[in-house]
N, C-alpha and C. Protein backbone atom coordinates (compact mmCIF):
# COMPACT_ATOMS: atom_id res chain seq x y z
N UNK A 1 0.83 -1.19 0.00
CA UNK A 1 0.00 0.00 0.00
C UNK A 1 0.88 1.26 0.00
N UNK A 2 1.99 1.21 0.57
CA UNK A 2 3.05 2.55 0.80
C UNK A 2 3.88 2.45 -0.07
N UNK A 3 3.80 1.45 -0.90
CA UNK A 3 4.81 1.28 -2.28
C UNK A 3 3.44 2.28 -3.50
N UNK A 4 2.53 1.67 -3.57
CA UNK A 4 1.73 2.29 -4.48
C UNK A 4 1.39 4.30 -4.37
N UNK A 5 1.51 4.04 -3.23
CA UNK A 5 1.44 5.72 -2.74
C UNK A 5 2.28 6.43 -3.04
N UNK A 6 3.61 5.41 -2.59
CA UNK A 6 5.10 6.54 -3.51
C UNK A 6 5.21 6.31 -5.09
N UNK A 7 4.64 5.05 -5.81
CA UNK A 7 5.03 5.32 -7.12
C UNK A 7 3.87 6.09 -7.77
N UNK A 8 2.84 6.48 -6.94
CA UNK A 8 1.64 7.49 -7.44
C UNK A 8 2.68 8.88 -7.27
N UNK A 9 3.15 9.06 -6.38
CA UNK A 9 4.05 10.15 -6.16
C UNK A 9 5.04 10.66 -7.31
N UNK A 10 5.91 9.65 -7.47
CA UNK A 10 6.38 9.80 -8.71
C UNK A 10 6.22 10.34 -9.77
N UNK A 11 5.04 9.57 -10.44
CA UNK A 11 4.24 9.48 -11.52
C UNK A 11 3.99 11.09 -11.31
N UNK A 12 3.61 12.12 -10.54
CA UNK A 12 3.21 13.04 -10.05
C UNK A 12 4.28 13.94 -10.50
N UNK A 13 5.12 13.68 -9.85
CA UNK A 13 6.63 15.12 -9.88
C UNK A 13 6.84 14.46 -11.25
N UNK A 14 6.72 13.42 -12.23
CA UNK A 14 7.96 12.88 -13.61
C UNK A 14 6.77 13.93 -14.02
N UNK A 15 5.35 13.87 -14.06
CA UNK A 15 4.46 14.74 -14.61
C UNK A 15 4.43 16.03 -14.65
N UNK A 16 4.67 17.22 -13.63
CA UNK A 16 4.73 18.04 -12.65
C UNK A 16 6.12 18.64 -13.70
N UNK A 17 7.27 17.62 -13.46
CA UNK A 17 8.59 18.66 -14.34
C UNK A 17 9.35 18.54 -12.84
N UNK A 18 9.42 17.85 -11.79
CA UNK A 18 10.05 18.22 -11.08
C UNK A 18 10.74 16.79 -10.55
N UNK A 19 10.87 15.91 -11.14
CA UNK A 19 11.88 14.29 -10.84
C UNK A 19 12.79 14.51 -11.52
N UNK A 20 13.88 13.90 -10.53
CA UNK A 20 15.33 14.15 -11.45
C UNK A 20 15.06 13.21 -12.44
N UNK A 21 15.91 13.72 -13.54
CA UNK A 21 16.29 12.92 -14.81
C UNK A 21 16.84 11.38 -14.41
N UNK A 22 17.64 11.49 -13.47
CA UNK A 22 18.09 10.17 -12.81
C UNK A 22 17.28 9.01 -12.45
N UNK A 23 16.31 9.53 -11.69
CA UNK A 23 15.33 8.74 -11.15
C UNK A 23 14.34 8.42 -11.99
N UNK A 24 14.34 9.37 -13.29
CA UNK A 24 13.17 8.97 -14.08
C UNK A 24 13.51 8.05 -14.69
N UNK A 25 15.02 7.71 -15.28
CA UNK A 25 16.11 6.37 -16.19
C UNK A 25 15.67 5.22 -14.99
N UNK A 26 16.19 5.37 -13.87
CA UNK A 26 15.91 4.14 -13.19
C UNK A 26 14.57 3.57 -13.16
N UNK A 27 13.34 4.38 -12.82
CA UNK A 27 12.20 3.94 -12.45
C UNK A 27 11.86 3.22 -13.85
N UNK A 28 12.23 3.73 -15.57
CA UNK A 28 11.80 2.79 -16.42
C UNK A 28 12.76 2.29 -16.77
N UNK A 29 14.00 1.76 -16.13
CA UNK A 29 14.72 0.47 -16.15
C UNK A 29 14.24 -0.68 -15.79
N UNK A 30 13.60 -0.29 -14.72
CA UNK A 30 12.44 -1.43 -14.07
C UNK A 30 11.11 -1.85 -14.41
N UNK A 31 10.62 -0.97 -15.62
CA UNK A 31 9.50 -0.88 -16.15
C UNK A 31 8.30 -0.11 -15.96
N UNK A 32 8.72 0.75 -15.22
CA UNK A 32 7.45 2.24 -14.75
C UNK A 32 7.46 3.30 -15.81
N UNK A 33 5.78 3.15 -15.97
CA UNK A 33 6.01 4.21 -17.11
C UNK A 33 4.82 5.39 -16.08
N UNK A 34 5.12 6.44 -16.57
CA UNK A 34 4.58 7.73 -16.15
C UNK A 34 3.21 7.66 -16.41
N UNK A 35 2.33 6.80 -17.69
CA UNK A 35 0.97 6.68 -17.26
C UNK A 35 0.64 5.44 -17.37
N UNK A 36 0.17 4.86 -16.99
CA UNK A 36 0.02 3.75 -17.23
C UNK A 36 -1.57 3.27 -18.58
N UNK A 37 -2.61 5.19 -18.66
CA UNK A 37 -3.70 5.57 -19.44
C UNK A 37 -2.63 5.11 -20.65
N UNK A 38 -1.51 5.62 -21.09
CA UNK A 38 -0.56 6.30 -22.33
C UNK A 38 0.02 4.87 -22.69
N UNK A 39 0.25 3.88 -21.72
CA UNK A 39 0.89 2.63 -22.37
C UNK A 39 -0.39 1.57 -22.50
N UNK A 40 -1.70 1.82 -22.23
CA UNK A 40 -2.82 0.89 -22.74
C UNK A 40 -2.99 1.26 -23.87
N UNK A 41 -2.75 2.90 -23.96
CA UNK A 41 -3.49 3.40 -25.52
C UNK A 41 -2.37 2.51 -26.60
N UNK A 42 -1.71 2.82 -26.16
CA UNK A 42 -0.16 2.22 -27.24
C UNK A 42 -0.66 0.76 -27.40
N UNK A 43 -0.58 0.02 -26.64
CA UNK A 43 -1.37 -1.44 -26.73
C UNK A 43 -2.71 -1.34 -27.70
N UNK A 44 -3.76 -0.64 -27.45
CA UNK A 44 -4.76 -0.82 -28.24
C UNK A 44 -4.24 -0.61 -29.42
N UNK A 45 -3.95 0.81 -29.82
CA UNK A 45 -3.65 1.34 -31.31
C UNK A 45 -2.61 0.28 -31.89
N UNK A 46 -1.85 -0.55 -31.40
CA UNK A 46 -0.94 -1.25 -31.84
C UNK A 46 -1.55 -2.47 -32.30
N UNK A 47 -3.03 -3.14 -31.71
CA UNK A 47 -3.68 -4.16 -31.77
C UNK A 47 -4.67 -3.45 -33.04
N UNK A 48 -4.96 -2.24 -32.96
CA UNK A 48 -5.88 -1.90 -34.01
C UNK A 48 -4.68 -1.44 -35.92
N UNK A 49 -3.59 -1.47 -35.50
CA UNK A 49 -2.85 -1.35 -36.18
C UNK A 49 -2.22 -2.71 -36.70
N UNK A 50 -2.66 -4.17 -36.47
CA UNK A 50 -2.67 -5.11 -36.64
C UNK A 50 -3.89 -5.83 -36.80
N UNK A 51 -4.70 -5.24 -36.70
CA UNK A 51 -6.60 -5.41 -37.11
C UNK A 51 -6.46 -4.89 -38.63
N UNK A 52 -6.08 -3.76 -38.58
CA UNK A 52 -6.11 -3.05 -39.98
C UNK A 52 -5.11 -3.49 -41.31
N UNK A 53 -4.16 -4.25 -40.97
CA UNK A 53 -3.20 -4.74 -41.76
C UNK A 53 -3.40 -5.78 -42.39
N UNK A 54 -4.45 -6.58 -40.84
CA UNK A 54 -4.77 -8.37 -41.25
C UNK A 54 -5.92 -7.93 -42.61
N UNK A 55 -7.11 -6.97 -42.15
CA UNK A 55 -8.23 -6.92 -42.51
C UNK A 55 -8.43 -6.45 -43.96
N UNK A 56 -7.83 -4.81 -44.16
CA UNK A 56 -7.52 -4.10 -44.80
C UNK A 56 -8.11 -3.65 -44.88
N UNK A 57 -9.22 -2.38 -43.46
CA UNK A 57 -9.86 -1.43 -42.92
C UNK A 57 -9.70 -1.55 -41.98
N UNK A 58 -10.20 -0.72 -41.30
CA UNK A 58 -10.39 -0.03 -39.73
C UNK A 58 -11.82 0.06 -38.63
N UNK A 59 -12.57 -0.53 -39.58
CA UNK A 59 -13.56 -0.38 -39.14
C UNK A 59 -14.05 -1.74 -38.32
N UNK A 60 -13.75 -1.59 -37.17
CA UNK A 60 -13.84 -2.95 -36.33
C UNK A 60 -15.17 -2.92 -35.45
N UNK A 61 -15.87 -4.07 -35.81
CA UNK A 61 -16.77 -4.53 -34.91
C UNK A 61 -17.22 -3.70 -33.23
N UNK A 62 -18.14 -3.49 -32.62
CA UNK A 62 -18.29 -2.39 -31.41
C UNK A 62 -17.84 -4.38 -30.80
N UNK A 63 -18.44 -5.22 -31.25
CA UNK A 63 -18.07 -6.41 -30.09
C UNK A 63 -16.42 -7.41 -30.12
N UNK A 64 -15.56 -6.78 -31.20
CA UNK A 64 -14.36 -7.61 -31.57
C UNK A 64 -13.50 -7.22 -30.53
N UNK A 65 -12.84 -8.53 -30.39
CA UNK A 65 -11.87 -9.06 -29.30
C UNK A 65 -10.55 -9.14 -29.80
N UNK A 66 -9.26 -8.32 -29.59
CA UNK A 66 -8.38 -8.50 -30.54
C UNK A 66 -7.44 -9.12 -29.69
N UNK A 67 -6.95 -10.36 -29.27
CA UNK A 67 -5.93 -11.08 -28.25
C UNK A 67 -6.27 -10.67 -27.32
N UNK A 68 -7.48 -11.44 -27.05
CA UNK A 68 -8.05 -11.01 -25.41
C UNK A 68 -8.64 -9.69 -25.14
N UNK A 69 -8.27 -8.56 -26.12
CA UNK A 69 -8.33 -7.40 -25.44
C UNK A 69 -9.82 -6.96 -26.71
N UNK A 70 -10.99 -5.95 -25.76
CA UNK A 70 -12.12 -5.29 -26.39
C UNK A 70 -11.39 -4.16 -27.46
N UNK A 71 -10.76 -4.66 -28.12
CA UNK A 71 -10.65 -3.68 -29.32
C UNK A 71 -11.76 -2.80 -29.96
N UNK A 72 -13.02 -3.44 -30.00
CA UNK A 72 -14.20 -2.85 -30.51
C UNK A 72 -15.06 -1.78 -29.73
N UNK A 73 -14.49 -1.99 -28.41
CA UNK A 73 -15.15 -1.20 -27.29
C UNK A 73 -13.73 0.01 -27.44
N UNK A 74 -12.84 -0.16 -27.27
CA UNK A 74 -12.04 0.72 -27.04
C UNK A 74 -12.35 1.48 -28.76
N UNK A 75 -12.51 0.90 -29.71
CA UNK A 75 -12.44 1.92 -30.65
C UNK A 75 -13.38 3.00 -31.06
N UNK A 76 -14.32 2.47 -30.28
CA UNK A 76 -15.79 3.38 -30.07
C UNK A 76 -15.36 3.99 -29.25
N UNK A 77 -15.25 4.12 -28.05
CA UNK A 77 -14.57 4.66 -26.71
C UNK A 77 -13.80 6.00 -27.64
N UNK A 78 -12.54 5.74 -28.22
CA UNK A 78 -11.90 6.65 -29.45
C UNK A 78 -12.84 8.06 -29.50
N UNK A 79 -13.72 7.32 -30.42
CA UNK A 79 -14.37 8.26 -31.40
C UNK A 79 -15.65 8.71 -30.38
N UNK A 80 -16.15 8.66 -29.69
CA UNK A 80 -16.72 9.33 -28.68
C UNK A 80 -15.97 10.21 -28.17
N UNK A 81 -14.52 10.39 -27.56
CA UNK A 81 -13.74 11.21 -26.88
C UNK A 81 -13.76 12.00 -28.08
N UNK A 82 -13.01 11.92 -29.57
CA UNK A 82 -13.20 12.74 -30.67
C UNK A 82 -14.29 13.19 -30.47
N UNK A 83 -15.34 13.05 -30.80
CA UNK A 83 -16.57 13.51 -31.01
C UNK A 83 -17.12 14.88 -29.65
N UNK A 84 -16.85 14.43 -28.72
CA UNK A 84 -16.76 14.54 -27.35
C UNK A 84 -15.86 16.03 -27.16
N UNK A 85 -14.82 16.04 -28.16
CA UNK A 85 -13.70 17.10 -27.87
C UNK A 85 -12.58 16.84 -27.31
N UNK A 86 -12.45 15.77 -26.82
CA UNK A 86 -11.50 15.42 -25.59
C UNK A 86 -10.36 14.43 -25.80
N UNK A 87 -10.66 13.96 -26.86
CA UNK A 87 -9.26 13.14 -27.61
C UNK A 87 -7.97 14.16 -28.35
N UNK A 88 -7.10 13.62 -27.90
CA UNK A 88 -5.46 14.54 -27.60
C UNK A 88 -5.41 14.68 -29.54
N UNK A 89 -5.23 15.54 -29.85
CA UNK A 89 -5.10 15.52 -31.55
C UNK A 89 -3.98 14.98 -31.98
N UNK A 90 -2.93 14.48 -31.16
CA UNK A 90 -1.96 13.14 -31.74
C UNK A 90 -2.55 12.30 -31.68
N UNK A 91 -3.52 11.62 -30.42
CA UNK A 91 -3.84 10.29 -31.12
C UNK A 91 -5.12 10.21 -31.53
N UNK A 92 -6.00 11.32 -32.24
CA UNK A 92 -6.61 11.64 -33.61
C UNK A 92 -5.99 11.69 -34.90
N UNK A 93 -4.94 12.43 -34.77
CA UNK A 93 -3.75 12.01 -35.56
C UNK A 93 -3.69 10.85 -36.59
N UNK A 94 -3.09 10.00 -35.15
CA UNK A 94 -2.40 8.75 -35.30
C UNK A 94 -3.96 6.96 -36.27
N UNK A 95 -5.01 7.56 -34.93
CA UNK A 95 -6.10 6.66 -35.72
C UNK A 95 -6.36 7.10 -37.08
N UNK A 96 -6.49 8.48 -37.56
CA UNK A 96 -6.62 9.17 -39.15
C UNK A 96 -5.16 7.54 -40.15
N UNK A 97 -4.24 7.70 -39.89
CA UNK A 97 -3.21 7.76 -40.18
C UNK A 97 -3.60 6.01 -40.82
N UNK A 98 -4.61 5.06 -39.74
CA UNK A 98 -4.88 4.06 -40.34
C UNK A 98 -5.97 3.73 -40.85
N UNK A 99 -6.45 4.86 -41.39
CA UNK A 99 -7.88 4.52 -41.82
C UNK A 99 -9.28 4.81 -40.81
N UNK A 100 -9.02 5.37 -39.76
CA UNK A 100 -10.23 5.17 -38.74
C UNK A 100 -11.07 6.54 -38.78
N UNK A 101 -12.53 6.80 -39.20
CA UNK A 101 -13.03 7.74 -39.47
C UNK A 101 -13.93 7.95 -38.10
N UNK A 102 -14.19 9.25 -37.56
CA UNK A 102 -14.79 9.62 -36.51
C UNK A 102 -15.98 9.02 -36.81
N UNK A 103 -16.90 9.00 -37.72
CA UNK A 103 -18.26 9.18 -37.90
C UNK A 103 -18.75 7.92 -39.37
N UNK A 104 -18.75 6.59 -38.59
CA UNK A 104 -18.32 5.47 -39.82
C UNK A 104 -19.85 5.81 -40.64
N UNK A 105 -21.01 6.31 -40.18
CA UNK A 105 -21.95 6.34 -40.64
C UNK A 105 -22.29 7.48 -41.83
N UNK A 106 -21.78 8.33 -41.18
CA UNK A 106 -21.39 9.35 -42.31
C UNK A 106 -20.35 8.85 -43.93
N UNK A 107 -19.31 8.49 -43.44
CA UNK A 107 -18.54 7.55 -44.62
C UNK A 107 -19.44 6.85 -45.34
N UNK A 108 -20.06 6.13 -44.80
CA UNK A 108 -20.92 5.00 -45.82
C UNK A 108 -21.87 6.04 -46.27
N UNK A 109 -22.46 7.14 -45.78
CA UNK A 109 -23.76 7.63 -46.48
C UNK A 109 -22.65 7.95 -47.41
N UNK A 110 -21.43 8.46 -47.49
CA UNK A 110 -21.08 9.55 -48.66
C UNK A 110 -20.62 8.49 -49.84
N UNK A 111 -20.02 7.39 -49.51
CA UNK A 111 -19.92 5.89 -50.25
C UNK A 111 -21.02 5.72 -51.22
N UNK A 112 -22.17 5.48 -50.34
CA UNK A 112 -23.34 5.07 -51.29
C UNK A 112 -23.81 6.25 -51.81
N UNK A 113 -24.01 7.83 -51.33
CA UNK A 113 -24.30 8.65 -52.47
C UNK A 113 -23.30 8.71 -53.97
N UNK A 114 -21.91 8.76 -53.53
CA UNK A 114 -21.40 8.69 -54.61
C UNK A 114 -21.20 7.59 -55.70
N UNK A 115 -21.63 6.87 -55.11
CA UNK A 115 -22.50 5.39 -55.87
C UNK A 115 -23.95 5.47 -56.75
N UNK A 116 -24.36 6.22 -56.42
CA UNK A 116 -26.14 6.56 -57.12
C UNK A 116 -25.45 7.66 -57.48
N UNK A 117 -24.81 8.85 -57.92
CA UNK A 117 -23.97 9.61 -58.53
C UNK A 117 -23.64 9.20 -60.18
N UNK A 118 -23.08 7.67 -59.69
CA UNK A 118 -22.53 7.01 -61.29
C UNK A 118 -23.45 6.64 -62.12
């Protein structure tokens, strides 16, 4: 319990601007990363970046399971925070980058209009 309190601490001052450089090399020698939010996202996008390669789109299921993990929940999750305002514009960015559109419903209407177009 007093271990978790000081590496909440940490996590705090590496955030803050105020942990030595020293202590910040050691703590991820051992494997502490400063968020632990920032290394799930990396995991998902990395699983949805291997969804998209196998598949060849982005547009994953709200119920798909990608190695255990709710890929389909987290990618909705995404585009709600987009939608929402609140997703960091790097990793809006980064989902753009593989194909992943905020608003999949919108895409398909503009798909099939430009389909009755031809």
């Amino acid at each position: 319990r007093k271990l978790g309190t000081w590496l909440q601490n940490q996590r705090y001052l590496q955030k803050k601007g105020t942990l030595d450089a020293s202590r910040i090399s050691r703590l991820k020698e051992v494997g502490v990363v400063r968020d632990q939010h920032d290394k799930n996202w990396s995991i998902m996008f990395g699983l949805l970046k291997q969804f998209q390669e196998r598949e060849g789109h982005s547009n994953v299921r709200k119920n798909h399971i990608e190695e255990g993990r709710k890929l389909g929940t987290w990618l909705q999750n995404q585009r709600y925070l987009q939608k929402k305002g609140t997703l960091d514009a790097s990793r809006i960015s980064r989902l753009k980058e593989v194909g992943v559109v905020r608003d999949q419903h919108d895409k398909n209407w503009s798909i099939m209009f430009g389909l009755l177009k031809q």
